[in-house]
Protein backbone atom coordinates (compact mmCIF):
# COMPACT_ATOMS: atom_id res chain seq x y z
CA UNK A 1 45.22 -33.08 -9.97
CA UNK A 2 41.86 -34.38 -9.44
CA UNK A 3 40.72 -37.66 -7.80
CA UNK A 4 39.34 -38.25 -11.78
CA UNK A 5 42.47 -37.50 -13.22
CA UNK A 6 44.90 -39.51 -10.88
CA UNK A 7 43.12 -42.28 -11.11
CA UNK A 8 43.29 -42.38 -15.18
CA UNK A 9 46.80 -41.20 -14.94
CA UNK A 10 47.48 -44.59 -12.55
CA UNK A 11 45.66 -46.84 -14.75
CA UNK A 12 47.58 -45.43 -17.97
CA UNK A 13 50.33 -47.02 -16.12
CA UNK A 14 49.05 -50.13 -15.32
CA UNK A 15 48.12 -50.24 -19.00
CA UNK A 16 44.59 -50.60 -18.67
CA UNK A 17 40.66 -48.99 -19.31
CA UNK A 18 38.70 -48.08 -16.01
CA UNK A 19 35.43 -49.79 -14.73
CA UNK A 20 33.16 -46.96 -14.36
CA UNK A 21 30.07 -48.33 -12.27
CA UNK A 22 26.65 -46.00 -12.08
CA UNK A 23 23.93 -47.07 -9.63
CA UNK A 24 21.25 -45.05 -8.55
CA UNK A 25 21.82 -43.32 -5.26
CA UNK A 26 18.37 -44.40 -2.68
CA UNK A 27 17.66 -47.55 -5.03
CA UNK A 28 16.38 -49.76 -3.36
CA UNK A 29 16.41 -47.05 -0.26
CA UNK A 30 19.14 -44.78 1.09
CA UNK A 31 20.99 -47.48 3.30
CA UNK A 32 20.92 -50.48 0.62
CA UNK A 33 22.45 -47.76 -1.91
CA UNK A 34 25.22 -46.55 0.70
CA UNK A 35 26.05 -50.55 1.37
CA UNK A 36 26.31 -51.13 -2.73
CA UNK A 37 28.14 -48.06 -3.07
CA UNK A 38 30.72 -48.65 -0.52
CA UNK A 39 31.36 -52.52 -2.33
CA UNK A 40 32.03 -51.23 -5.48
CA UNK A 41 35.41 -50.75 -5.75
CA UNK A 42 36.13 -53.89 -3.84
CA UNK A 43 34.56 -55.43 -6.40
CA UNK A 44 36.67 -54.02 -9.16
CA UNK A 45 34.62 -50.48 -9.48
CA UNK A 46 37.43 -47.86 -10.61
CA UNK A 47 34.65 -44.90 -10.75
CA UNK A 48 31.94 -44.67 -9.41
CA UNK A 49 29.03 -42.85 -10.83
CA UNK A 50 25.78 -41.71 -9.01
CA UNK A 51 22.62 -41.36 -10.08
CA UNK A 52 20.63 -38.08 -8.85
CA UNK A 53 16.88 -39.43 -8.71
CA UNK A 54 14.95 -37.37 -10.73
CA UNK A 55 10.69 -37.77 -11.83
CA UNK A 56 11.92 -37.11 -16.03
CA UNK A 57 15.31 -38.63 -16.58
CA UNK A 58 14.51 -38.13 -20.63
CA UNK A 59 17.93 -40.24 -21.57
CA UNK A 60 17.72 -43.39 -19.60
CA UNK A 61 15.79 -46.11 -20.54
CA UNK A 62 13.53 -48.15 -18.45
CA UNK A 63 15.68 -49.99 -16.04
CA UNK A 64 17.43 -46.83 -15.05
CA UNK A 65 13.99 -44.71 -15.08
CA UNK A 66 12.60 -47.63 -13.13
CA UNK A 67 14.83 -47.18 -10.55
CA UNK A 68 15.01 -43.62 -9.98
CA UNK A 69 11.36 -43.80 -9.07
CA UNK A 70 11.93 -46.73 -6.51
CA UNK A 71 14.60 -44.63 -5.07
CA UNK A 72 12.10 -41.21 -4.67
CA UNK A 73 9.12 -43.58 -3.43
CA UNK A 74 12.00 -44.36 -0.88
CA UNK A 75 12.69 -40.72 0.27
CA UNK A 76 15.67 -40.07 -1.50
CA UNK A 77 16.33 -36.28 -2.55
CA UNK A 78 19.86 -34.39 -3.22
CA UNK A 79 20.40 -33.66 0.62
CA UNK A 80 20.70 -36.91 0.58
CA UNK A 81 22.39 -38.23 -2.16
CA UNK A 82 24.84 -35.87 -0.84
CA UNK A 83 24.96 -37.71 2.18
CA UNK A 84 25.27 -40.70 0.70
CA UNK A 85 28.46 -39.68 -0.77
CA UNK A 86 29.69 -38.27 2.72
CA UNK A 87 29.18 -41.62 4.00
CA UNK A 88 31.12 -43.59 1.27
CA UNK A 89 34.18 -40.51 1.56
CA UNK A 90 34.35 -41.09 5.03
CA UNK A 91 36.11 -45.00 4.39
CA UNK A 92 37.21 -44.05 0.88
CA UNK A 93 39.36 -40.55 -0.09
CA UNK A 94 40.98 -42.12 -3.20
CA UNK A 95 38.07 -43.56 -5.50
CA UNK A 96 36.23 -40.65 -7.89
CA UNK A 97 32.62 -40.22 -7.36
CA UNK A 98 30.44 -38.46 -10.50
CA UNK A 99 27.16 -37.64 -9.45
CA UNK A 100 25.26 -38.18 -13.02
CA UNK A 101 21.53 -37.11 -14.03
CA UNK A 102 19.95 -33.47 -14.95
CA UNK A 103 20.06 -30.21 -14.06
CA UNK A 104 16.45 -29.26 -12.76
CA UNK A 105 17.06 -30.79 -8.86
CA UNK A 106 20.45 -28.81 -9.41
CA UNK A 107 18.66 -25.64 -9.90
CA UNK A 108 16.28 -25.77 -7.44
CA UNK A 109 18.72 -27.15 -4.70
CA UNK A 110 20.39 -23.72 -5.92
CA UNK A 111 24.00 -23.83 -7.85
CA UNK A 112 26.26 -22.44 -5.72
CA UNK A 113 25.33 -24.07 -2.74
CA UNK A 114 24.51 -27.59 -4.71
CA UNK A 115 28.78 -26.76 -6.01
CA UNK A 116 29.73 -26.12 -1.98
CA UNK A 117 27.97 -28.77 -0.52
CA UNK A 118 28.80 -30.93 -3.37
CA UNK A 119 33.00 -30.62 -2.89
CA UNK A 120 32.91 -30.74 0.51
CA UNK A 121 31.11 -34.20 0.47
CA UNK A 122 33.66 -35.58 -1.49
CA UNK A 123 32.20 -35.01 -5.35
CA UNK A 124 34.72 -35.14 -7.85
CA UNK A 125 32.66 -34.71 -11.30
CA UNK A 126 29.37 -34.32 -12.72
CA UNK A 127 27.44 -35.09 -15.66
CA UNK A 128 24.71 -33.37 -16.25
CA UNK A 129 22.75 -34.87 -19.75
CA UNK A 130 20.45 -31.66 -20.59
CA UNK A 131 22.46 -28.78 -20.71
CA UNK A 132 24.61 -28.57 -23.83
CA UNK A 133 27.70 -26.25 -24.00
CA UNK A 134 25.60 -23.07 -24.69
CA UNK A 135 24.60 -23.25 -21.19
CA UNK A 136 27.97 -23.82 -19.83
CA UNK A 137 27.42 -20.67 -17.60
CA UNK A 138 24.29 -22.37 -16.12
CA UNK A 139 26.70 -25.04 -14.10
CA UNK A 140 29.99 -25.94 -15.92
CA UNK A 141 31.84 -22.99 -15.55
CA UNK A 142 30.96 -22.43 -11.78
CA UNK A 143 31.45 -26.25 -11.19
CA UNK A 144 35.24 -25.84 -12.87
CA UNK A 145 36.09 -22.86 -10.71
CA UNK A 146 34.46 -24.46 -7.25
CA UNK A 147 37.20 -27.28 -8.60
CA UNK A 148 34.65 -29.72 -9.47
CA UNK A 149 35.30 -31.65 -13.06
CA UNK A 150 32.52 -31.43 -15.79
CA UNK A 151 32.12 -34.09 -17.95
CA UNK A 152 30.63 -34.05 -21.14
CA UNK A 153 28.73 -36.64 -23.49
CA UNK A 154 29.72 -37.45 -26.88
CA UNK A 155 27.36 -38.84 -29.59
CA UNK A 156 27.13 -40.76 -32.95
CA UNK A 157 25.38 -37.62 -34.32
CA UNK A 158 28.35 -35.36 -32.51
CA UNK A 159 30.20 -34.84 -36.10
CA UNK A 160 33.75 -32.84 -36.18
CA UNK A 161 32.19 -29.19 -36.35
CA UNK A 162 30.48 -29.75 -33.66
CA UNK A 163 33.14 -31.48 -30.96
CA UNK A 164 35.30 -28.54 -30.11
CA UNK A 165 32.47 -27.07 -28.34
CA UNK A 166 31.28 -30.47 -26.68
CA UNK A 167 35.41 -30.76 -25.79
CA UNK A 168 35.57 -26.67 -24.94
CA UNK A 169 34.91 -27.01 -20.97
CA UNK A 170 35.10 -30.64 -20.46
CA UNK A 171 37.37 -31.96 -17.79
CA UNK A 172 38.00 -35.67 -16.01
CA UNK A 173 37.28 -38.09 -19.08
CA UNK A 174 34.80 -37.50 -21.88
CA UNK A 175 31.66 -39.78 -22.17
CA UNK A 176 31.03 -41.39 -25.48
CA UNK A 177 27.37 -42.48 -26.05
CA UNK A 178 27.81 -45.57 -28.00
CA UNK A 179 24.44 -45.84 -29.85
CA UNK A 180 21.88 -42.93 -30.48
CA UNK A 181 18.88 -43.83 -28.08
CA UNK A 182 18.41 -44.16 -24.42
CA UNK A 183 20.70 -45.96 -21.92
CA UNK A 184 19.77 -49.90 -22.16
CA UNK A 185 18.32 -49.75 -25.20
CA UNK A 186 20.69 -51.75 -27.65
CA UNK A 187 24.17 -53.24 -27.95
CA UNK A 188 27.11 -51.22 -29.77
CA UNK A 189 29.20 -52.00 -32.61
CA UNK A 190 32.77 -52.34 -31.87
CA UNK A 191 34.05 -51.35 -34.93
CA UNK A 192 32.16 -48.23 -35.12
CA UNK A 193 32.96 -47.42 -30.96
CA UNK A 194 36.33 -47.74 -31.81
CA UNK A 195 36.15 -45.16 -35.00
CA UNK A 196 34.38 -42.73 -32.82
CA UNK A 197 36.86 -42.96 -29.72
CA UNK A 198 39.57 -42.79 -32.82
CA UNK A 199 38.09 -39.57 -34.14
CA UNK A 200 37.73 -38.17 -30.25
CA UNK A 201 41.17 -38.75 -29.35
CA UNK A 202 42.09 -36.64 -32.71
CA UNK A 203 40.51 -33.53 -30.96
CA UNK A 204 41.06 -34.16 -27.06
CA UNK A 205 43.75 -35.49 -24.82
CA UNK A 206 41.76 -36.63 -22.37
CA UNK A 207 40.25 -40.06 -21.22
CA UNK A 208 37.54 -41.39 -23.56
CA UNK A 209 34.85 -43.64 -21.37
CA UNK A 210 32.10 -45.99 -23.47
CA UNK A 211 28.62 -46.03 -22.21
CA UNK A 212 25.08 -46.84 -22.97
CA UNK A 213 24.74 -50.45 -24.40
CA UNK A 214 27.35 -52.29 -22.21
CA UNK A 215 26.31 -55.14 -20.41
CA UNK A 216 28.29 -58.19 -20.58
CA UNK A 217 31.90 -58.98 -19.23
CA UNK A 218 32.53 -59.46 -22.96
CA UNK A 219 31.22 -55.93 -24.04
CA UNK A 220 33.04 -55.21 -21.51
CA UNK A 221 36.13 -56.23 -22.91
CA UNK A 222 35.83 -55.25 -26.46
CA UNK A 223 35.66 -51.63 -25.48
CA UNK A 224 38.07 -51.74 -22.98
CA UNK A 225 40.58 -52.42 -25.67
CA UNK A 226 39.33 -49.22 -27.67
CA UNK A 227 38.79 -46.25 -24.75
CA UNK A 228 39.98 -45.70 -21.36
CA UNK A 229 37.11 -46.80 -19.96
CA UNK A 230 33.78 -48.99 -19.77
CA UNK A 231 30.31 -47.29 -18.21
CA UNK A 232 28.20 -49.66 -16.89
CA UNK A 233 24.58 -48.76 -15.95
CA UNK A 234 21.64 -50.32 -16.69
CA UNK A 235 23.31 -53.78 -16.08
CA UNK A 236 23.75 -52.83 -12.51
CA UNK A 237 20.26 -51.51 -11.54
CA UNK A 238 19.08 -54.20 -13.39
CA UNK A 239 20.69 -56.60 -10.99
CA UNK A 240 19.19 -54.43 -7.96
CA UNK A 241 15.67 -54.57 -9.03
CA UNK A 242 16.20 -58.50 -9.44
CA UNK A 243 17.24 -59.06 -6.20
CA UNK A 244 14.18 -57.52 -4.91
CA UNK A 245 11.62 -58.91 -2.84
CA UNK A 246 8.00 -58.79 -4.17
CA UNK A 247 7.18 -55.56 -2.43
CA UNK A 248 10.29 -54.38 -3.97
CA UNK A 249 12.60 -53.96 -0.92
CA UNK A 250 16.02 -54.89 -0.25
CA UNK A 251 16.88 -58.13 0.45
CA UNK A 252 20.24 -60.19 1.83
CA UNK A 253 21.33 -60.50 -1.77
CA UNK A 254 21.03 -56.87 -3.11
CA UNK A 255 24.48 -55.78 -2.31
CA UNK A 256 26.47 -59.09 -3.34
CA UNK A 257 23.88 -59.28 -6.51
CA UNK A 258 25.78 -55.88 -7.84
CA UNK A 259 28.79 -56.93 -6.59
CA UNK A 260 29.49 -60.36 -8.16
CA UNK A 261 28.40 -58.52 -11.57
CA UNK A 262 30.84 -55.61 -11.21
CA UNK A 263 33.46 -58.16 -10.45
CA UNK A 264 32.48 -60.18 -13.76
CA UNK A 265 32.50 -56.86 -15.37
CA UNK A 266 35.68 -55.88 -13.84
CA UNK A 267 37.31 -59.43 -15.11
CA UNK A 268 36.45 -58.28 -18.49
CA UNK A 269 38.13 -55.30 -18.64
CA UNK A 270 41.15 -56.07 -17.23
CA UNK A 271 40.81 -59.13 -19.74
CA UNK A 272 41.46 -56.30 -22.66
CA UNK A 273 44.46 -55.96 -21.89
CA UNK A 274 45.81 -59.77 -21.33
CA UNK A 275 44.23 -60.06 -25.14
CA UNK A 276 46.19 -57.21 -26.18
CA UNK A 277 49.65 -58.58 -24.39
């Protein structure tokens, strides 16, 4: 059993969704990013997703895009995002860690040892947003055999023909997109998030997780009481970039600034289920 699927299977019994956090790994600059990291699940983070800074990220909007490119004018690169993750393993073996973005710094960091170096820094899952499951022998299928879940996105537009393939190879928790567009963009409808987890659960036993368009500790809530989880992104870099000084460094409120929202956000969820009791 994964790190992924242990900590779903724990929070099925405590009978509630998961706070899954993503922040850019080097955003503000390597350090800051390590330090926000390593409060997250302090603050209420059940997952933890990383961002892999990359100079096209085609399905994030512009808070995340904005802070990819603060954390590559900082340095960061894979080597180090990797070592990023080292550093949070080494004080935490029992939260999951996704590392989240595209495949092209992947590729050229070369597969099987990105996979090695990857697992033994303490990676539980990827998602990788541009290669669909006709590629699966590009990354998936060497990531499940090196032990290393793959996690796929979900659509509106992802209709029942075409699931089962989405669903074929996916592992940890499946990631709905809860509007068509890029992260940030809009707000979801509840009704229709909950319709879509509804007709995911019908094909798939694993987790569902809601992303893109969640924001708020109420948001928060509402789809907490329809998946098993809650993605928050753009929220969270958001509050980064705000706590910024004007030559866009780090400054004695970065780390609490993601913090305090993550707890808010972590209220919210675990509201769902005192609404549902």
């Amino acid at each position: 059993m994964s790190r992924i699927d242990a900590r779903f299977a724990a929070l099925k019994q405590e009978g509630r969704a998961a706070l899954v956090a993503f922040v850019m790994c080097g955003d503000p600059d390597v350090e800051t990013s390590l330090a926000i990291i390593k409060a997250l699940p302090k603050a209420g983070a059940d997952v933890i997703e990383i961002g892999m800074p990359f100079t096209d990220p085609m399905a994030d909007g512009p808070a995340i895009q904005a802070a990819g490119l603060r954390a590559l004018r900082s340095g960061a690169s894979m080597k180090k995002t990797l070592q990023v993750v080292r550093g949070f393993r080494a004080g935490d073996a029992a939260t999951p860690v996704v590392l989240m973005g595209y495949y092209n710094p992947i590729y050229i960091y070369g597969v099987d040892r990105f996979l090695a170096d990857a697992r033994a820094a303490g990676v539980d899952g990827l998602i990788v947003v541009d290669l669909p499951p006709e590629e699966d022998e590009e990354l998936c299928l060497p990531a499940l055999k090196a032990g290393v879940n793959f996690i796929r996105l979900a659509t509106p537009t992802t209709d029942d023909r075409r699931l089962p393939a989405v669903l074929a190879n996916t592992s940890g928790f499946v990631y709905y997109v809860s509007i068509t567009g890029i992260t940030g963009s809009a707000s979801a409808d509840a009704g229709k998030v909950a319709e879509a987890v509804a007709r995911i659960k019908r094909h798939t036993h694993l987790p569902v997780c809601v992303g893109f368009g969640v924001k708020t500790p109420d948001q928060a809530r509402a789809f907490a009481a329809r998946a098993e989880g809650v993605v928050v992104g753009s929220a969270l870099v958001e509050a980064v970039r705000a706590s910024l000084d004007g030559e866009g460094r780090a400054t004695a409120a970065t780390v609490d600034a993601v913090a305090d929202l993550v707890a808010d956000l972590a209220a919210g969820v675990r509201g769902a289920r005192a609404a549902a009791e």
